[in-house]
PDB file of N, CA and C in Angstrom:
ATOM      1  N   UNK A   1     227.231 -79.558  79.174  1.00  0.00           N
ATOM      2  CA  UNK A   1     227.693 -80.749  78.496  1.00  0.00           C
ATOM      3  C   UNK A   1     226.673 -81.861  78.723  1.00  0.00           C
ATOM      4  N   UNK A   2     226.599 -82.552  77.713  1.00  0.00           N
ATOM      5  CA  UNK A   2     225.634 -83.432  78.238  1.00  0.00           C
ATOM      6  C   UNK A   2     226.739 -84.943  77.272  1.00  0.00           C
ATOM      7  N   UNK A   3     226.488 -85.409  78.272  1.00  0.00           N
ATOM      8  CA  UNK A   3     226.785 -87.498  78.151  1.00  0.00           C
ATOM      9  C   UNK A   3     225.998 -87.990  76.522  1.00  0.00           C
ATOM     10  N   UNK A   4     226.785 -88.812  75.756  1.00  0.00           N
ATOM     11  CA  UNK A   4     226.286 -89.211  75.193  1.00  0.00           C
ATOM     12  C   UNK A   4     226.641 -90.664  75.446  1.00  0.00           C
ATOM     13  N   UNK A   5     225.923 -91.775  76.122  1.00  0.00           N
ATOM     14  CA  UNK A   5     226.301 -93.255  76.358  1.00  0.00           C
ATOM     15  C   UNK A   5     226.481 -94.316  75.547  1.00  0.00           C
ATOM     16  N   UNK A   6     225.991 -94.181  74.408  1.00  0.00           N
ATOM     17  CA  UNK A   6     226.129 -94.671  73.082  1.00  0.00           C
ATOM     18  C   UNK A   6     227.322 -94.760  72.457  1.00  0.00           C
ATOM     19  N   UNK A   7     227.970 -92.994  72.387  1.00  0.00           N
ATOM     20  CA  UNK A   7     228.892 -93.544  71.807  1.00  0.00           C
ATOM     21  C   UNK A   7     230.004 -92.838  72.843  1.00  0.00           C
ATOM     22  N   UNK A   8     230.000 -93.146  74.194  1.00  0.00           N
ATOM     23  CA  UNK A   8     230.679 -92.663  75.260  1.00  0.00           C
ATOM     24  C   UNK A   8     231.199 -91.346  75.330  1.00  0.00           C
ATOM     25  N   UNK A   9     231.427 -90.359  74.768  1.00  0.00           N
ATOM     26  CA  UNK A   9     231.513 -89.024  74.898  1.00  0.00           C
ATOM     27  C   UNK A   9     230.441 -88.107  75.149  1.00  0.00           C
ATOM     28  N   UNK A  10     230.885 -86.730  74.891  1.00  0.00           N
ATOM     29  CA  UNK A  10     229.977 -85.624  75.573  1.00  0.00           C
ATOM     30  C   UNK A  10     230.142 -84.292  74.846  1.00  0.00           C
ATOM     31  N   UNK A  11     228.681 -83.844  74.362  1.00  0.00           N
ATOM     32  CA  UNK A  11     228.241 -82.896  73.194  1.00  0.00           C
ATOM     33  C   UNK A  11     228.313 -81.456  74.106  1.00  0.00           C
ATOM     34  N   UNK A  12     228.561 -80.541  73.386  1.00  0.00           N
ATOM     35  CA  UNK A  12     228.564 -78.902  74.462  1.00  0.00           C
ATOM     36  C   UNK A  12     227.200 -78.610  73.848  1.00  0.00           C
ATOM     37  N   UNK A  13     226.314 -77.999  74.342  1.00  0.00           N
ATOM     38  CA  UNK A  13     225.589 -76.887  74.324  1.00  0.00           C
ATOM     39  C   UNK A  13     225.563 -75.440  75.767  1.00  0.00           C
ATOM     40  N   UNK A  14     224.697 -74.712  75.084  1.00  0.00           N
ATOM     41  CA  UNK A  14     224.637 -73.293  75.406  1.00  0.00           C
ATOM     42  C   UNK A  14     222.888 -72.916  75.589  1.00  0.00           C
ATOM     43  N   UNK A  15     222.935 -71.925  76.710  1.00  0.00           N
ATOM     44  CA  UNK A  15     221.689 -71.603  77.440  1.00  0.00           C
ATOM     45  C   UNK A  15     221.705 -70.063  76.569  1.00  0.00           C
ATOM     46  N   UNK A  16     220.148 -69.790  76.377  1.00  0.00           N
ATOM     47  CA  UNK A  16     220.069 -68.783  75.646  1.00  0.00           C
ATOM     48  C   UNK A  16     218.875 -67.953  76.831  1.00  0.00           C
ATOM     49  N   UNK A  17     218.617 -67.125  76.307  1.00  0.00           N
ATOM     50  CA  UNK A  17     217.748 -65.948  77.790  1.00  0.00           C
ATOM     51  C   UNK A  17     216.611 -66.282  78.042  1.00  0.00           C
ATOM     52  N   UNK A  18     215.896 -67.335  77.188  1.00  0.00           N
ATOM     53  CA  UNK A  18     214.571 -68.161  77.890  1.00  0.00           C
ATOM     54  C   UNK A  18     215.873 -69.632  78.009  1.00  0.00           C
ATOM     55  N   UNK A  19     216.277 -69.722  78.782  1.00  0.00           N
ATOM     56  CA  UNK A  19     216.883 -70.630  79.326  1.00  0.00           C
ATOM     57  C   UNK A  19     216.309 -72.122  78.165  1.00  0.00           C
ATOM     58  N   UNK A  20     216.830 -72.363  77.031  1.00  0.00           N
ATOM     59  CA  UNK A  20     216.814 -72.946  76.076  1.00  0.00           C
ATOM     60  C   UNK A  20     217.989 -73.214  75.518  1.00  0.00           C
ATOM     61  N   UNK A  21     217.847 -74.866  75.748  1.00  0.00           N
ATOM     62  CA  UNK A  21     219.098 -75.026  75.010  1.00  0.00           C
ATOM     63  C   UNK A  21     219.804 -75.422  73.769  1.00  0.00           C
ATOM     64  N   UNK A  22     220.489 -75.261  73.230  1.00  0.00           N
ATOM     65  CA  UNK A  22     220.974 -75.297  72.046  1.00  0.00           C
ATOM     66  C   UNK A  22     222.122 -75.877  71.506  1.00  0.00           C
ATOM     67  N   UNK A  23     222.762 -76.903  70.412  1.00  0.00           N
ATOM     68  CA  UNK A  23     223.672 -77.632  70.473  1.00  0.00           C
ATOM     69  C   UNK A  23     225.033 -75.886  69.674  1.00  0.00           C
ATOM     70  N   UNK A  24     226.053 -76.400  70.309  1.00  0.00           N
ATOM     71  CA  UNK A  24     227.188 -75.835  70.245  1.00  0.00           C
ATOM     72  C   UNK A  24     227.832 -75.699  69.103  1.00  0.00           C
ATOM     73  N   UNK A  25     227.603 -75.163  67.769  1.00  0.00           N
ATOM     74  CA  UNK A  25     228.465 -75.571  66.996  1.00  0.00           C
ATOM     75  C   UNK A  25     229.337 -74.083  66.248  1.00  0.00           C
ATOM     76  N   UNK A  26     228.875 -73.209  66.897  1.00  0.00           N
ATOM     77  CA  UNK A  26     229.761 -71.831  66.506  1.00  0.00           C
ATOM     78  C   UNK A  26     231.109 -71.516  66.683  1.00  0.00           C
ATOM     79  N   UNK A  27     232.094 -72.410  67.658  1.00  0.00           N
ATOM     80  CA  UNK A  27     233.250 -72.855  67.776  1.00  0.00           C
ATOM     81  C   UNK A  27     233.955 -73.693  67.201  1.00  0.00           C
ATOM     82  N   UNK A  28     235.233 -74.301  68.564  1.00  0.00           N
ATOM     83  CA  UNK A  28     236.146 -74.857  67.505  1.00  0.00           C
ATOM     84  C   UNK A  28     235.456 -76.409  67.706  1.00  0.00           C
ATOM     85  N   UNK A  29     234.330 -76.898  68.715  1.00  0.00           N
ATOM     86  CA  UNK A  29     234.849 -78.232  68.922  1.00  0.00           C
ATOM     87  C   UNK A  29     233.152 -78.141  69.354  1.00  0.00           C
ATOM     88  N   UNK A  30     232.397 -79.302  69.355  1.00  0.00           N
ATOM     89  CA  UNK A  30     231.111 -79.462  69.647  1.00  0.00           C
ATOM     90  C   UNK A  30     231.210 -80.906  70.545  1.00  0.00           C
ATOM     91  N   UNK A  31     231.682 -82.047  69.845  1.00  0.00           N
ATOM     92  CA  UNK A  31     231.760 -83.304  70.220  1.00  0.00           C
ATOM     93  C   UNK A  31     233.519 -83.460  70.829  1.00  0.00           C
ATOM     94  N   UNK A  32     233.120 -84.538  72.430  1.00  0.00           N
ATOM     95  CA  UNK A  32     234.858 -84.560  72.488  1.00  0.00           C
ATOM     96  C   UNK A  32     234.515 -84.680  74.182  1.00  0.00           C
ATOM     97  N   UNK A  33     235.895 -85.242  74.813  1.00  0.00           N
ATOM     98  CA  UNK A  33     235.983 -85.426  76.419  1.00  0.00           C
ATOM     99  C   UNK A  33     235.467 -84.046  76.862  1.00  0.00           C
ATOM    100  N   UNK A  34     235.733 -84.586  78.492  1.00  0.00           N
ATOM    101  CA  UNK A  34     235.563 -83.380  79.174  1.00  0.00           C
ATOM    102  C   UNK A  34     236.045 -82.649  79.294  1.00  0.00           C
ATOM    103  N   UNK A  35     237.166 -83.256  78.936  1.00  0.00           N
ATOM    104  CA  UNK A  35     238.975 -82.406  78.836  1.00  0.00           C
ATOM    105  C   UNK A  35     238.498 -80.973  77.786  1.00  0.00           C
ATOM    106  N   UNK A  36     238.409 -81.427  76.625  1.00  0.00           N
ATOM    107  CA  UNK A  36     238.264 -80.917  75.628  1.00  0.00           C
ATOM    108  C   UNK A  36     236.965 -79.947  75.649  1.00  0.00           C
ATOM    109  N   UNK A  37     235.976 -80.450  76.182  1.00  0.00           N
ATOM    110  CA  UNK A  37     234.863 -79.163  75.988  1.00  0.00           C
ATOM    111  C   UNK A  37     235.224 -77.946  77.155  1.00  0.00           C
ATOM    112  N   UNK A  38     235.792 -78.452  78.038  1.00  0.00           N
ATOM    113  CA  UNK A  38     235.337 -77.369  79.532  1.00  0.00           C
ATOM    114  C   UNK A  38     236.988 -76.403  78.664  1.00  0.00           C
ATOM    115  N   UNK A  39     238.054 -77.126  77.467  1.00  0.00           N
ATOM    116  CA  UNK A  39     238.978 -75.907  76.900  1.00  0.00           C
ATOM    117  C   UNK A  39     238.267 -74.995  76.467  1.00  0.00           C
ATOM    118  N   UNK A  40     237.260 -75.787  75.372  1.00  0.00           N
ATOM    119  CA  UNK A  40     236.310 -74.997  74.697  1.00  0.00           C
ATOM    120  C   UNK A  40     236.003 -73.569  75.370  1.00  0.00           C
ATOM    121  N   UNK A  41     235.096 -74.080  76.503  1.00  0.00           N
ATOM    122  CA  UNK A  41     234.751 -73.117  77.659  1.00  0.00           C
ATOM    123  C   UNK A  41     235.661 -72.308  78.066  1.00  0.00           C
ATOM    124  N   UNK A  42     236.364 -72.349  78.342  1.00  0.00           N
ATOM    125  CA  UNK A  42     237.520 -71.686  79.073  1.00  0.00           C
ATOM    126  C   UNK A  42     238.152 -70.405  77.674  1.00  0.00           C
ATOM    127  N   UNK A  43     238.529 -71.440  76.406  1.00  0.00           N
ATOM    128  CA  UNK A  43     238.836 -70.194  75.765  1.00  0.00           C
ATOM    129  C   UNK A  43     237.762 -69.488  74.542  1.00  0.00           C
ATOM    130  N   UNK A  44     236.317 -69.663  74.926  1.00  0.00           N
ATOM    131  CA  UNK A  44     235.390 -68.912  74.722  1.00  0.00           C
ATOM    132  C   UNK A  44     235.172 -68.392  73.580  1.00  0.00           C
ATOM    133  N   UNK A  45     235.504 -68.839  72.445  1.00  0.00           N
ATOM    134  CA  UNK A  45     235.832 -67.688  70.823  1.00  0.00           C
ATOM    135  C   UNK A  45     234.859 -67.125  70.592  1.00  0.00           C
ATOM    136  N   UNK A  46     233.583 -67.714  70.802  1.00  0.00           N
ATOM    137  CA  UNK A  46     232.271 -66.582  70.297  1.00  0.00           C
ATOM    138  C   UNK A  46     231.707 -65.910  71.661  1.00  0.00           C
ATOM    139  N   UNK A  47     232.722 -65.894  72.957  1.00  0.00           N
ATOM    140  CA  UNK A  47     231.709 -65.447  74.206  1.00  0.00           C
ATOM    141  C   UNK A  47     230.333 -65.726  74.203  1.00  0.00           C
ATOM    142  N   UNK A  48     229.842 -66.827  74.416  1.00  0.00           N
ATOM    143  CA  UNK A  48     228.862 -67.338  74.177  1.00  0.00           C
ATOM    144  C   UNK A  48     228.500 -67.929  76.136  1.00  0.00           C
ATOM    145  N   UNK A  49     229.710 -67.918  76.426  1.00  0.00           N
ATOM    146  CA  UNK A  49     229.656 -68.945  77.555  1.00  0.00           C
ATOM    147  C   UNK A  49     229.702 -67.916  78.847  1.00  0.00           C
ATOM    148  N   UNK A  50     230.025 -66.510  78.604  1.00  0.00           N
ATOM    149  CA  UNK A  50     230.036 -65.294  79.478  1.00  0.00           C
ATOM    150  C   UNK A  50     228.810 -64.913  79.688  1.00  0.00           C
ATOM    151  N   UNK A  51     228.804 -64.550  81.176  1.00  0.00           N
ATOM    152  CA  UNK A  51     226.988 -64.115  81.444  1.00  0.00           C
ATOM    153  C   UNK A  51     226.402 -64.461  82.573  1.00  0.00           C
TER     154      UNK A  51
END
């Protein structure tokens, strides 16, 4: 997750196998609290976050 201070929330991205990262948008939710991304995480729809 990374902080966005601007407009006070926090964007998900994902680490790929050269450790590169990439913004999140193959799910349900990209932008949103912390609350809300670490659900994201937790219920995983593209297993993206397993590994």
């Amino acid at each position: 997750m990374r902080f966005r201070p601007d407009a006070g929330d926090w964007t998900l991205h994902w680490s790929d196998r050269n450790s590169r990262w990439h913004e999140y948008h193959e799910g349900n939710i990209f932008i949103g609290t912390t609350a809300q991304l670490l659900a994201e995480i937790d219920e995983d729809p593209t297993s993206i976050f397993i590994g």
